[in-house]
Protein backbone atom coordinates (compact mmCIF):
# COMPACT_ATOMS: atom_id res chain seq x y z
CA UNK A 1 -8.43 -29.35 1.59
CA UNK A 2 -5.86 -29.00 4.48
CA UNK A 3 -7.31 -26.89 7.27
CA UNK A 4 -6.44 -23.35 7.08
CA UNK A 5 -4.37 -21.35 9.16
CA UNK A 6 -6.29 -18.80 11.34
CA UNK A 7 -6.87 -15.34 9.99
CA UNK A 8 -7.02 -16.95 6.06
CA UNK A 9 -10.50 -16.48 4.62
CA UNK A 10 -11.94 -19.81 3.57
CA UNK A 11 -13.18 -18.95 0.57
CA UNK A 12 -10.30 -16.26 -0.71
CA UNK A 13 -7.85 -18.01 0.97
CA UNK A 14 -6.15 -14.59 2.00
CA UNK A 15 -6.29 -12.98 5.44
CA UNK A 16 -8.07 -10.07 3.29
CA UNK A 17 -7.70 -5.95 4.76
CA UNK A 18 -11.72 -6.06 4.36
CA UNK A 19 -12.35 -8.55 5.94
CA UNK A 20 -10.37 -7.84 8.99
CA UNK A 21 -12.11 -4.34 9.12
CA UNK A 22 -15.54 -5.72 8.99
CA UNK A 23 -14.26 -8.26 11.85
CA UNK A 24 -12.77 -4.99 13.91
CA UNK A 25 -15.74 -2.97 13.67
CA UNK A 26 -18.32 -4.99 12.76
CA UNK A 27 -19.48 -2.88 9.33
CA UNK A 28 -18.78 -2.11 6.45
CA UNK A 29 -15.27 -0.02 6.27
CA UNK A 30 -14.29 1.82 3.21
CA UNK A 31 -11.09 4.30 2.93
CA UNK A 32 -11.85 7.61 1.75
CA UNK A 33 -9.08 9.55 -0.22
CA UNK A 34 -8.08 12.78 0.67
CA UNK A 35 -5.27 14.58 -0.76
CA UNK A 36 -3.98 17.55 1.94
CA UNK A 37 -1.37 19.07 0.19
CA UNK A 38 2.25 17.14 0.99
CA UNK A 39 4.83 17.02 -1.40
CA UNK A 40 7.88 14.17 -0.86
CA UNK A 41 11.60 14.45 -0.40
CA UNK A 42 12.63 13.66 -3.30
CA UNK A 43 10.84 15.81 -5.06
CA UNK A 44 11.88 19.10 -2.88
CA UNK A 45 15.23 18.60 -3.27
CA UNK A 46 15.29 17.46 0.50
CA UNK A 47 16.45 14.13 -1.67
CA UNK A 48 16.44 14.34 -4.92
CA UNK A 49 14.19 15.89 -7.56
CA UNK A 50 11.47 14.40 -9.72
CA UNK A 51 10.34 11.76 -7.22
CA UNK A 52 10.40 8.62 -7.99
CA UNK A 53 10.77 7.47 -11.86
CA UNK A 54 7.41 5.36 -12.46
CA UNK A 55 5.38 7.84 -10.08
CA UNK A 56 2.63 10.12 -11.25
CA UNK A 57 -0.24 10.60 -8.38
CA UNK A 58 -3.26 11.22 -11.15
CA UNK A 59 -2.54 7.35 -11.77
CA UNK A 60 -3.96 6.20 -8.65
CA UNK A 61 -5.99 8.90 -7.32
CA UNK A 62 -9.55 9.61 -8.17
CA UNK A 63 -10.37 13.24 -9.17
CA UNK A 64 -12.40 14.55 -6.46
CA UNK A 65 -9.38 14.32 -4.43
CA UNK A 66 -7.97 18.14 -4.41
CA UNK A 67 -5.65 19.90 -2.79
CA UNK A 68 -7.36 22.94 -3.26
CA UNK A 69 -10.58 21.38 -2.15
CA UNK A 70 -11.22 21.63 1.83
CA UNK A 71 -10.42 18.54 3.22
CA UNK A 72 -13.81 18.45 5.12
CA UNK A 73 -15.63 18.53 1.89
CA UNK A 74 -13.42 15.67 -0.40
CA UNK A 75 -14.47 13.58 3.22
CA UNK A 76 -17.89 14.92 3.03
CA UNK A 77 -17.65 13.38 -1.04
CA UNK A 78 -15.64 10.13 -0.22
CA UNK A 79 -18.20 9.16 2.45
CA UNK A 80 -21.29 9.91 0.46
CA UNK A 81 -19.92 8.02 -2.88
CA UNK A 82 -19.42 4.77 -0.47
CA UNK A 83 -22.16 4.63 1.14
CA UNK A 84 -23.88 4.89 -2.25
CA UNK A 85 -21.79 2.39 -3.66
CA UNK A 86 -21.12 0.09 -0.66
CA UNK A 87 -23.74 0.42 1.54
CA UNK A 88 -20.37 1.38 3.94
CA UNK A 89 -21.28 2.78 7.54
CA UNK A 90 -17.83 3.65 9.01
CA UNK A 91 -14.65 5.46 7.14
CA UNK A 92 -11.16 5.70 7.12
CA UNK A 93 -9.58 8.48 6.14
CA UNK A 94 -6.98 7.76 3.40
CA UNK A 95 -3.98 10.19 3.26
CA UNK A 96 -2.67 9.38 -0.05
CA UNK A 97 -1.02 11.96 -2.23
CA UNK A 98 2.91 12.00 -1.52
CA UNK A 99 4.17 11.98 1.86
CA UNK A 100 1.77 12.60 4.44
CA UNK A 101 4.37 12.74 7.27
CA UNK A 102 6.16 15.14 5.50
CA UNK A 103 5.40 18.54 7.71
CA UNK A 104 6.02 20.13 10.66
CA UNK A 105 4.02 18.17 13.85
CA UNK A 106 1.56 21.00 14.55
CA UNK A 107 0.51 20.95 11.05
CA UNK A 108 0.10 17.04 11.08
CA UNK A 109 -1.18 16.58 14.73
CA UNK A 110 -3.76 19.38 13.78
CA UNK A 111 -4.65 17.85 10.53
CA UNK A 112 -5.01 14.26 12.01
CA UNK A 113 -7.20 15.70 14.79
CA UNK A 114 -9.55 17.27 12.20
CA UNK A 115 -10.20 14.18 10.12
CA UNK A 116 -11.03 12.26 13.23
CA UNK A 117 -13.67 14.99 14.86
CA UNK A 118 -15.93 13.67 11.43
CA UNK A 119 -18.77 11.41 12.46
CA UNK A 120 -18.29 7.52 11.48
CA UNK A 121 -15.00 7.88 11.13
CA UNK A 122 -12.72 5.12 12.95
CA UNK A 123 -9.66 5.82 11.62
CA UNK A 124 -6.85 7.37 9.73
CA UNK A 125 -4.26 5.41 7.45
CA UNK A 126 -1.15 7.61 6.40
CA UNK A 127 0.73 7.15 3.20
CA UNK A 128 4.93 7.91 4.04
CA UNK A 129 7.91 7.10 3.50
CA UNK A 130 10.31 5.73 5.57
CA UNK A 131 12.76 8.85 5.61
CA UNK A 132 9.62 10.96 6.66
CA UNK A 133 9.12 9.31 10.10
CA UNK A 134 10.50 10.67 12.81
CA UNK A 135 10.45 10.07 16.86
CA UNK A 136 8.31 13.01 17.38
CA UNK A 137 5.68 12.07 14.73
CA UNK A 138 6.01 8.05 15.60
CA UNK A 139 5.15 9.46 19.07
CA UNK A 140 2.36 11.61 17.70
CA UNK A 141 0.78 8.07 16.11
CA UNK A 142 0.85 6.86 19.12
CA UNK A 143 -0.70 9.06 21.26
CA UNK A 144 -3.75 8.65 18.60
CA UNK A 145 -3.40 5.05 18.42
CA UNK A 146 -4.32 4.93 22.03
CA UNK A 147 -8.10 5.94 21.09
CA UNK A 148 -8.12 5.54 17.64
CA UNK A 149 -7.06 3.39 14.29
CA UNK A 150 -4.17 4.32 13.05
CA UNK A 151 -2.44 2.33 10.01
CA UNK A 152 0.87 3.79 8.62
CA UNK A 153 1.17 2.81 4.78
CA UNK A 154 5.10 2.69 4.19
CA UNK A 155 6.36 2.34 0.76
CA UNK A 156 9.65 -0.08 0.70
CA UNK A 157 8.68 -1.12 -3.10
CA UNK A 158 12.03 -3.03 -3.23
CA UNK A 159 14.72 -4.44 -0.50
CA UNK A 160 17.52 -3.76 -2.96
CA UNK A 161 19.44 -0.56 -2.75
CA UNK A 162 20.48 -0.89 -6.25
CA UNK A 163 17.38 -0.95 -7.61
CA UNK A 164 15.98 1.78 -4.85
CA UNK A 165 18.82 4.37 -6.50
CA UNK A 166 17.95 3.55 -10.19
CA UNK A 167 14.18 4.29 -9.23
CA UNK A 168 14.92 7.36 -7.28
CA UNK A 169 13.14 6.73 -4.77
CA UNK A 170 15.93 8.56 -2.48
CA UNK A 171 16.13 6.52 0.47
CA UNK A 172 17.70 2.80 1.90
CA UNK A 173 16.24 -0.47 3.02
CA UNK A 174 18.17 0.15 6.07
CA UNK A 175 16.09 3.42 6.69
CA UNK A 176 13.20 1.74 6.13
CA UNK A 177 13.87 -1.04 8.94
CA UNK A 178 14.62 1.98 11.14
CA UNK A 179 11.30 3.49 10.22
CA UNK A 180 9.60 -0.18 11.24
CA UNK A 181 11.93 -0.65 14.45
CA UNK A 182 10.97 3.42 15.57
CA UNK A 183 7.05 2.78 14.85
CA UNK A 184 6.67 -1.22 16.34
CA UNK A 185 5.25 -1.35 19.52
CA UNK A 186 3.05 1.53 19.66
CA UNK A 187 -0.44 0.15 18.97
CA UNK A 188 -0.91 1.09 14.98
CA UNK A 189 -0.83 -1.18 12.09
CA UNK A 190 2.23 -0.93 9.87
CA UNK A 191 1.54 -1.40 6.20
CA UNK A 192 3.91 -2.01 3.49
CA UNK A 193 3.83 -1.13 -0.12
CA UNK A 194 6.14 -3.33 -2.67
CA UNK A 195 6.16 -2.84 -6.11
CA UNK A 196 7.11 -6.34 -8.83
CA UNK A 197 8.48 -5.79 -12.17
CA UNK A 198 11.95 -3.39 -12.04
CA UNK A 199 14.11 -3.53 -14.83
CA UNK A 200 16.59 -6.32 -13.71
CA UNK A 201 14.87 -7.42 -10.96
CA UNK A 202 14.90 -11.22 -10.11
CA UNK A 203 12.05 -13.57 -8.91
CA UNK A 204 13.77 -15.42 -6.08
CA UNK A 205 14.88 -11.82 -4.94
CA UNK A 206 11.52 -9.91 -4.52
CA UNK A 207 10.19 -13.55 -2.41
CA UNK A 208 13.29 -12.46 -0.67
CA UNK A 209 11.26 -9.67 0.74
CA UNK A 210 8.53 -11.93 2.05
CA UNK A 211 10.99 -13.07 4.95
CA UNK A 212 11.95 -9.77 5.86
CA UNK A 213 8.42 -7.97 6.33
CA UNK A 214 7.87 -11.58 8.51
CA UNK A 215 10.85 -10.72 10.23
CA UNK A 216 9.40 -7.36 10.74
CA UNK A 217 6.68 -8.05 12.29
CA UNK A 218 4.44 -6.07 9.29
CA UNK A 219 0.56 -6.08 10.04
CA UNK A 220 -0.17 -5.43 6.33
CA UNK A 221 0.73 -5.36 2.64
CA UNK A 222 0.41 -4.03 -0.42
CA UNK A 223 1.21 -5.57 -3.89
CA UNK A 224 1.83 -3.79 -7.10
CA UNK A 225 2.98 -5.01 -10.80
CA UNK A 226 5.68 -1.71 -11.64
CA UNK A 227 3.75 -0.16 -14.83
CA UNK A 228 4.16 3.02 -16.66
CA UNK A 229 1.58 5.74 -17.19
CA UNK A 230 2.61 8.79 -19.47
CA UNK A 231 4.73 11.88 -18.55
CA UNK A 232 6.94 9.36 -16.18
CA UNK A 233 10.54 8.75 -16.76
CA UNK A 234 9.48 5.07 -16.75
CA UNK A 235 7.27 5.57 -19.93
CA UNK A 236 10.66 6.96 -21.60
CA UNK A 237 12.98 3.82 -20.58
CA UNK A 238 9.23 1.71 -21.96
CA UNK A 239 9.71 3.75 -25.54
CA UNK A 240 12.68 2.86 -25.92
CA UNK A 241 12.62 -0.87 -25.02
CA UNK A 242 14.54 -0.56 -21.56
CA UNK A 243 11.63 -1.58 -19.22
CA UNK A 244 9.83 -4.72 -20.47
CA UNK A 245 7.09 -5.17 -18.67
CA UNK A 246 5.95 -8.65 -17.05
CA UNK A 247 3.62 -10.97 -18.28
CA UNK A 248 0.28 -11.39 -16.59
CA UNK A 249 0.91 -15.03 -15.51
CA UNK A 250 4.72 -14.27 -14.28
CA UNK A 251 3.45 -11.45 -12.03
CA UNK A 252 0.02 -13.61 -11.04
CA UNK A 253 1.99 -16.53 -9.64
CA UNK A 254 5.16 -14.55 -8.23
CA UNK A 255 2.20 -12.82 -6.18
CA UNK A 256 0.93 -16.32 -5.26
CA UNK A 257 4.32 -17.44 -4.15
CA UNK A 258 4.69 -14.49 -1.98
CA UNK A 259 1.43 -14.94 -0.39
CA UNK A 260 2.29 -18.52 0.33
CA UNK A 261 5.58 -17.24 2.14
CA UNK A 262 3.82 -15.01 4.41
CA UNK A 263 2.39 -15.60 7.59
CA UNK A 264 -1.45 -15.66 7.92
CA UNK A 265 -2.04 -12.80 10.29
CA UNK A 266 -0.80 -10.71 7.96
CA UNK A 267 -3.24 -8.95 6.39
CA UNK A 268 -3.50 -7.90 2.31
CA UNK A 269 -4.81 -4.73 1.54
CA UNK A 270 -3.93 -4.97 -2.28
CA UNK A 271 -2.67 -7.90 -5.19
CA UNK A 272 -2.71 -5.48 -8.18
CA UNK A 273 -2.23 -1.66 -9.18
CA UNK A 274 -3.94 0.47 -12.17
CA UNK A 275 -4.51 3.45 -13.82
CA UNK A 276 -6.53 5.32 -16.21
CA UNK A 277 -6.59 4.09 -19.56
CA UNK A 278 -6.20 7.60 -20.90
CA UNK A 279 -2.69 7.37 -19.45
CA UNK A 280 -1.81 4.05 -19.33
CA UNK A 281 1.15 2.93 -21.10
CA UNK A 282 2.51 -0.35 -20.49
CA UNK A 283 1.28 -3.45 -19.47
CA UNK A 284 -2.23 -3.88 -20.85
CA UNK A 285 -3.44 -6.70 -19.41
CA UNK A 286 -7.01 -5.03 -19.57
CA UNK A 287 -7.82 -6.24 -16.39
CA UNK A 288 -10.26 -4.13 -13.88
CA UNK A 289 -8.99 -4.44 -9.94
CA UNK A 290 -11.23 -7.21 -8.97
CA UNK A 291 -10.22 -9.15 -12.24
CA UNK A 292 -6.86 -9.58 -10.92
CA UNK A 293 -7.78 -10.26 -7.36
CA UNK A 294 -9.36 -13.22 -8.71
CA UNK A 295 -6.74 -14.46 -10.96
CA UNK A 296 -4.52 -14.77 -8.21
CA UNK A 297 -7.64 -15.95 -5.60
CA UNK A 298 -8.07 -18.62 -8.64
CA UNK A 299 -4.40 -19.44 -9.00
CA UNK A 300 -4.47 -20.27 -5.23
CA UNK A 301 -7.21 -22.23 -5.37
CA UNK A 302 -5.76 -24.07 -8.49
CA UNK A 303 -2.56 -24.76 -6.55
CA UNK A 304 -4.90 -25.65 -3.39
CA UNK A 305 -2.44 -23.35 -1.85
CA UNK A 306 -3.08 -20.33 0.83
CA UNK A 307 -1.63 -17.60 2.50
CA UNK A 308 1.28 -19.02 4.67
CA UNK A 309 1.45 -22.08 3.24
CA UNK A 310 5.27 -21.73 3.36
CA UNK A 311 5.87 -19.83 6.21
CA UNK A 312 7.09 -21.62 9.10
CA UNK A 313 4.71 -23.21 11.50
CA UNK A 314 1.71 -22.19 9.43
CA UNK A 315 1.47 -24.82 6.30
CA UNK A 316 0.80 -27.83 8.42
């Protein structure tokens, strides 16, 4: 096989979030959920209303994480299932729920500080969206970022307005390229989250987006097939027959043809998305999380293909 670029993994021919954590800190790093009580623009009416159309938080979170809980305690919890679990020695703190920029700086710089105090943990990583970030909070970031890890976790989920507006998401690629252009430079790791699968959405267009978060300058990336879970509008366009969902193999090698159009130090922090099967609607490709990492690890490997295969300077 053709020598890989550096940063890919040998063996999961990925530049893999994990295993550029372990490489940072040299442990075992696991994110620990914690859900602090944000809401989102466009669910406030700052926006819109009734956030985005596919979005239901219960999908994606796991149950410990409570608002009403103490945020001390679902830490306390997170850390004690991993190390159980994992065997993990250090934490990130995973600000999930909604949008986690979304509050007065005070109440985020005092928040931030909090999680940080706890022993073993390295890091935060903030889950936002681009109409959320501000000068004064990118500045808040960082000041932390000078002592700490910081990754922001920015949700784009498509580069097309048109598709942006029928998802409500409520705000504009061109926002979001703001968002990068106000955060780059300042010594935290800017993630992206893109979602596959909208109703009229074309191949070539989402490898489109490869390019730009290249062009960017993104650290790292997170991939998601678009499914519907109950009590979304998104279940109601499924019921009746106005979101199709993709097939397992369209969505496993569009993945693989993104990965091979970004460049190697970019890191990928997920390939797939799921939820509950108590709320699950559409697609069941009754697949756990590490099923589908390795259907697209195995597609790779079938293609003897890797991470920036096609991205310039990086395939040779």
């Amino acid at each position: 096989m053709t020598k890989l670029p550096a940063g890919v993994h040998p063996d999961l021919r990925i530049n893999s979030y994990g295993w550029y954590l372990r490489s940072r800190f040299g442990c075992r790093i696991s994110k620990v959920n914690v859900d602090a009580g944000f809401t989102c623009p466009n669910r406030d009416g700052s926006r819109g209303h009734g956030g985005c159309i596919y979005c239901d938080n219960s999908s994606f979170s796991p149950g410990a994480t409570q608002s009403t809980i103490p945020v001390e305690e679902q830490i306390a919890a997170g850390m004690a299932y991993h190390r159980r679990r994992l065997g993990s020695e250090k934490f990130i703190i995973y600000f999930q729920k909604y949008t986690n920029t979304y509050a007065p700086l005070d109440r985020l710089a005092d928040l931030y500080t909090r999680v940080l105090s706890v022993d073993d943990v390295v890091g935060i990583s903030i889950g936002t969206r681009p109409d959320a970030v501000t000068p004064e909070i990118a500045g808040l970031l960082a000041e932390i970022a000078r002592t700490r890890y910081v990754c922001l976790e920015l949700g784009l989920q498509s580069m097309d307005d048109a598709i942006l507006q029928r998802i409500n998401r409520g705000h504009t690629l061109d926002e979001y390229v703001a968002a990068v252009k106000l955060l780059s430079g300042k010594g935290l790791d800017i993630c992206t989250h893109l979602i596959y699968g909208f109703p009229g959405e074309k191949r070539e267009n989402f490898l489109r987006t490869a390019e730009l978060l290249a062009g960017l300058g993104i650290d790292s990336v997170k991939l998601h097939q678009l499914h519907a879970v109950k009590g979304t509008r998104l279940a109601d366009l499924y019921y009746r027959g106005e979101f199709v969902p993709l097939e397992q193999d369209e969505y496993v090698a569009t993945v693989c043809d993104f990965l091979e159009r970004i460049p190697a130090r970019m890191t990928i922090q997920r390939l797939y998305g799921s939820a509950p099967l108590d709320i699950r609607v559409a697609p069941n490709w009754g697949l756990k999380n590490n099923q589908m990492w390795y259907a697209v690890l195995n597609e790779l490997k079938a293609r003897d293909s890797w991470q920036g295969k096609h991205f310039p300077q990086e395939g040779a």
